[in-house]
N, C-alpha and C. Protein backbone atom coordinates (compact mmCIF):
# COMPACT_ATOMS: atom_id res chain seq x y z
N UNK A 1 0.85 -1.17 0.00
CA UNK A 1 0.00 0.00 0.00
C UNK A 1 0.90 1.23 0.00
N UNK A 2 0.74 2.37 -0.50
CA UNK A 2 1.35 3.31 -0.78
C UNK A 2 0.19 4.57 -0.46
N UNK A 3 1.26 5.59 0.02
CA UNK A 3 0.54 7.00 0.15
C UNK A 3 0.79 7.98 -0.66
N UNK A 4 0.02 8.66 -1.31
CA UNK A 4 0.22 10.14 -2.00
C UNK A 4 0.11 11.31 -1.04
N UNK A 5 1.30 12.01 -1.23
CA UNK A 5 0.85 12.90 -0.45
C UNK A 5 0.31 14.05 -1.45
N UNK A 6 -0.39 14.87 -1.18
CA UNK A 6 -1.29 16.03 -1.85
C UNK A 6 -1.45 17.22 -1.19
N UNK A 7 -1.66 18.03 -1.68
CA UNK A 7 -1.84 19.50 -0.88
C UNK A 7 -0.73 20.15 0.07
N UNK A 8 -1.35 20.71 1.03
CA UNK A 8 -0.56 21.59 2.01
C UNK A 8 0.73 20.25 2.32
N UNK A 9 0.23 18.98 2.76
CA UNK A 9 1.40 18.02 2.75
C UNK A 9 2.61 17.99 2.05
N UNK A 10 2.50 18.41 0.41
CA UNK A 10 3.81 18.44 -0.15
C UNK A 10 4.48 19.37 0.13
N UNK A 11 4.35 20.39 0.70
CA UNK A 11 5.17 21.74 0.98
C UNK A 11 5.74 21.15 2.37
N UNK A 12 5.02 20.19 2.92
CA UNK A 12 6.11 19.99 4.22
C UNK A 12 7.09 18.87 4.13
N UNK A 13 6.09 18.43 3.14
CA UNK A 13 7.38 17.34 2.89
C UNK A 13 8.81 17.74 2.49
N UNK A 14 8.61 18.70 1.36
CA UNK A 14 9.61 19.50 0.92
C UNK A 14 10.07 20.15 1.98
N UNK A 15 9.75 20.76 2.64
CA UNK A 15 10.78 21.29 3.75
C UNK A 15 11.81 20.05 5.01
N UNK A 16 11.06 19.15 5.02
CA UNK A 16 11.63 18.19 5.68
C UNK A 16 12.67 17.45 5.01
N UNK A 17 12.36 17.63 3.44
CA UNK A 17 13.38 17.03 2.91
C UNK A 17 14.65 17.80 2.61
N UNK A 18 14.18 19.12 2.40
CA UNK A 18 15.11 20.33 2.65
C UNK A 18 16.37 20.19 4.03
N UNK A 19 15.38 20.18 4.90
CA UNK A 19 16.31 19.80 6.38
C UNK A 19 16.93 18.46 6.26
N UNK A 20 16.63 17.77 6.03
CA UNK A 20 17.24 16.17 5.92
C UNK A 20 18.62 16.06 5.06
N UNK A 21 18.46 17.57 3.82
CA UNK A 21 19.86 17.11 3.34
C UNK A 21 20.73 18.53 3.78
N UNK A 22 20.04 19.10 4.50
CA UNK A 22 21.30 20.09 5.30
C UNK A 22 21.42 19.48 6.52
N UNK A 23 21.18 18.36 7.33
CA UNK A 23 21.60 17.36 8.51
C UNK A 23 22.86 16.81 7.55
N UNK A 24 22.81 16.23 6.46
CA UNK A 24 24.02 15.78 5.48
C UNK A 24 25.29 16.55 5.08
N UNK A 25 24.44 17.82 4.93
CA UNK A 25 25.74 18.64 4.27
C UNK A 25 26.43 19.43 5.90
N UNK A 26 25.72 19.53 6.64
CA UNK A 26 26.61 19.52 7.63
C UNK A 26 27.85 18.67 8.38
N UNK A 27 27.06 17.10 7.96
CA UNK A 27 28.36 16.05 8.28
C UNK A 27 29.26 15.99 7.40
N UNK A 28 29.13 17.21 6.41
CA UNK A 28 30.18 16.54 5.10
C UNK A 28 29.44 15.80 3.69
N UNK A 29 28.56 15.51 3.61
CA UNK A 29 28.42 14.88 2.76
C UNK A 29 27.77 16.24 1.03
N UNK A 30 27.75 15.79 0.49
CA UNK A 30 27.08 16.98 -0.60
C UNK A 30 26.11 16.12 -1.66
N UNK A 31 24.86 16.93 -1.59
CA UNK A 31 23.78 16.07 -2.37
C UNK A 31 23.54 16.06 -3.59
N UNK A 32 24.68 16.84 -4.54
CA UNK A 32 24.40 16.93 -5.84
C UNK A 32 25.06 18.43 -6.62
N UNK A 33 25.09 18.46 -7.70
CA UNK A 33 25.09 19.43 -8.29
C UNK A 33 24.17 20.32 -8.01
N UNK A 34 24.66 21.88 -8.53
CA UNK A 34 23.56 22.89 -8.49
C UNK A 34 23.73 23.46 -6.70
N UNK A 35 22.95 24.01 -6.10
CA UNK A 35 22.57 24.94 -5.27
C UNK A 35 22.94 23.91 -4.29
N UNK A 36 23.76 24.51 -2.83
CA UNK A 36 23.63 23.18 -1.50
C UNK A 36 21.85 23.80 -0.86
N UNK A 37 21.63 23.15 0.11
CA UNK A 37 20.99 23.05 0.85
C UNK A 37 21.01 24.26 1.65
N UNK A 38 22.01 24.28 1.90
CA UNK A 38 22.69 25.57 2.99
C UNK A 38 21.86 27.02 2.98
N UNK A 39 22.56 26.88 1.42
CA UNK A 39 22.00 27.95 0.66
C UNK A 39 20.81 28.38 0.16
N UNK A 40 19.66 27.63 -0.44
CA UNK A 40 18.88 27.56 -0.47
C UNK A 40 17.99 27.85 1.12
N UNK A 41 18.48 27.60 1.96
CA UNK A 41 17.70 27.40 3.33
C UNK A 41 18.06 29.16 3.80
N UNK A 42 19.34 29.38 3.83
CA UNK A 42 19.15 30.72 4.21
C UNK A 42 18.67 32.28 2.79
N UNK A 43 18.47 31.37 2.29
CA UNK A 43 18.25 32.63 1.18
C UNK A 43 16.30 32.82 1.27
N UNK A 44 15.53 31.34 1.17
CA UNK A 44 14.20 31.38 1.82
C UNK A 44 13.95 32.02 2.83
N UNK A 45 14.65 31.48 4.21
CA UNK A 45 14.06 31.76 5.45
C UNK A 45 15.22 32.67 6.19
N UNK A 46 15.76 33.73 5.40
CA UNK A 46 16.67 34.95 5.49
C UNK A 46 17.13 34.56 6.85
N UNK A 47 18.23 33.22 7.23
CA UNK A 47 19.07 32.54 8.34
C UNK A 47 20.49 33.43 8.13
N UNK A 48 21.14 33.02 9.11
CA UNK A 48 22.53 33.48 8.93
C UNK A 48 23.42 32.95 9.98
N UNK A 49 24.59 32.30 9.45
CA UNK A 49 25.67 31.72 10.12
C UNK A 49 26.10 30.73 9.64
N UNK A 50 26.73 29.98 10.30
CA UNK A 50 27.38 28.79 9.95
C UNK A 50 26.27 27.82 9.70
N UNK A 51 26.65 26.95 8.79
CA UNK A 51 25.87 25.52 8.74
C UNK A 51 25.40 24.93 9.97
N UNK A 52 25.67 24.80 10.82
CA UNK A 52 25.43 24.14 12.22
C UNK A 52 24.17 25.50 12.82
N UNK A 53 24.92 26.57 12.86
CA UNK A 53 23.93 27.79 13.42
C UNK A 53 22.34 27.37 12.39
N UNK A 54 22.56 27.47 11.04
CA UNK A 54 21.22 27.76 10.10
C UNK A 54 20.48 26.46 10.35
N UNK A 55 21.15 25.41 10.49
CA UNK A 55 20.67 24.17 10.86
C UNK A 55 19.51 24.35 12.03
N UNK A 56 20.36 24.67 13.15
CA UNK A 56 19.47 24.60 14.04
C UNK A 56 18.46 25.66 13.97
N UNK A 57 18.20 27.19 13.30
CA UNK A 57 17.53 27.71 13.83
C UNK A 57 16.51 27.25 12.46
N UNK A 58 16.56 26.43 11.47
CA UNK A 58 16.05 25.70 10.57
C UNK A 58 15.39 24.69 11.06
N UNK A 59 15.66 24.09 12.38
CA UNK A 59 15.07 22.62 12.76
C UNK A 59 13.85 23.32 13.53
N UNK A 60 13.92 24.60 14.38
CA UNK A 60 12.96 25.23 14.89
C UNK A 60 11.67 25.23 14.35
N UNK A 61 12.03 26.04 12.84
CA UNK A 61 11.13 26.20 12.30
C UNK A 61 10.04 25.25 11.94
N UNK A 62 11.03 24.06 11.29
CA UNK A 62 10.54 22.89 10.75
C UNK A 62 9.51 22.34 12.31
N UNK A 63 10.13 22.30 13.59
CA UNK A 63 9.50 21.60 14.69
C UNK A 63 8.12 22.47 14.62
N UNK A 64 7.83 23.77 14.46
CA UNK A 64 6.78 24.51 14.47
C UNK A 64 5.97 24.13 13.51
N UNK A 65 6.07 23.84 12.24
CA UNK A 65 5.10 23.12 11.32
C UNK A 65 4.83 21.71 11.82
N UNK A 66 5.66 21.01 12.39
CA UNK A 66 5.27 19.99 12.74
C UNK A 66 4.38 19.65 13.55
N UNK A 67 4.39 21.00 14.60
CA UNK A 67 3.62 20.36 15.81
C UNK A 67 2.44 21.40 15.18
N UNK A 68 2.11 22.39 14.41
CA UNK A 68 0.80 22.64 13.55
C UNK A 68 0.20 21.69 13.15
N UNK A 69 0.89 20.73 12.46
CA UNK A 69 0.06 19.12 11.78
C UNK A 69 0.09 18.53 12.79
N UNK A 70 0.20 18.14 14.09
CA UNK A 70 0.09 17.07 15.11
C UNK A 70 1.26 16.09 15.02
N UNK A 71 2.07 16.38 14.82
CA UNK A 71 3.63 15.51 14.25
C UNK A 71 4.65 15.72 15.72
N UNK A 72 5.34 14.66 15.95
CA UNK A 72 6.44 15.04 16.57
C UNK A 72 7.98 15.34 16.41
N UNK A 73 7.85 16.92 17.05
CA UNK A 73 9.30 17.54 16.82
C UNK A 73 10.06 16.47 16.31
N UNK A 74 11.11 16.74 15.69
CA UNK A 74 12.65 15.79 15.83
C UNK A 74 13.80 16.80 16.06
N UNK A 75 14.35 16.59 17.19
CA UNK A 75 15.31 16.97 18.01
C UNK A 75 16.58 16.78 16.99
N UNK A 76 17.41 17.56 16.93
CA UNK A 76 18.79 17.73 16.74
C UNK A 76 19.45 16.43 17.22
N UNK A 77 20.24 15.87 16.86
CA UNK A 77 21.53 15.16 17.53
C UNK A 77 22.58 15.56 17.19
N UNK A 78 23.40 15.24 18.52
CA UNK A 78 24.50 15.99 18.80
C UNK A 78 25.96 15.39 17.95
N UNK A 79 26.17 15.97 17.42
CA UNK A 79 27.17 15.32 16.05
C UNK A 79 28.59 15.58 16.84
């Protein structure tokens, strides 16, 4: 069985997936050609600092949509 997601859902998905590959590009890893994550994240949600700084004040945000949909936060780990 499989789910579609539709509507207001794909915009969070997209942001979660947004955060998921700046958790990556913070350990080092890089997801592709074109634009990082990094960047993209502080140029949207006008962040500033280091990868680790935009990260976290990025996971905030993301925890605030989450707990709008009834979802639970996901906490940072400590790298």
């Amino acid at each position: 069985m499989s789910t579609v997601i539709t509507g207001d859902d794909t915009i969070l998905f997209s942001i979660i997936a947004l955060e998921s590959a700046l958790r990556l590009e913070v350990k080092g890893m890089k997801m592709g050609r074109g634009r990082s994550a990094y960047s993209i994240v502080k140029d949207r949600y006008q962040l500033k600092g280091s990868k680790q700084r935009v990260l976290e004040q990025f996971n905030q945000i993301v925890n605030e949509l989450r707990i709008e949909r009834g979802l639970e936060p996901k906490e940072l780990q400590a790298t």
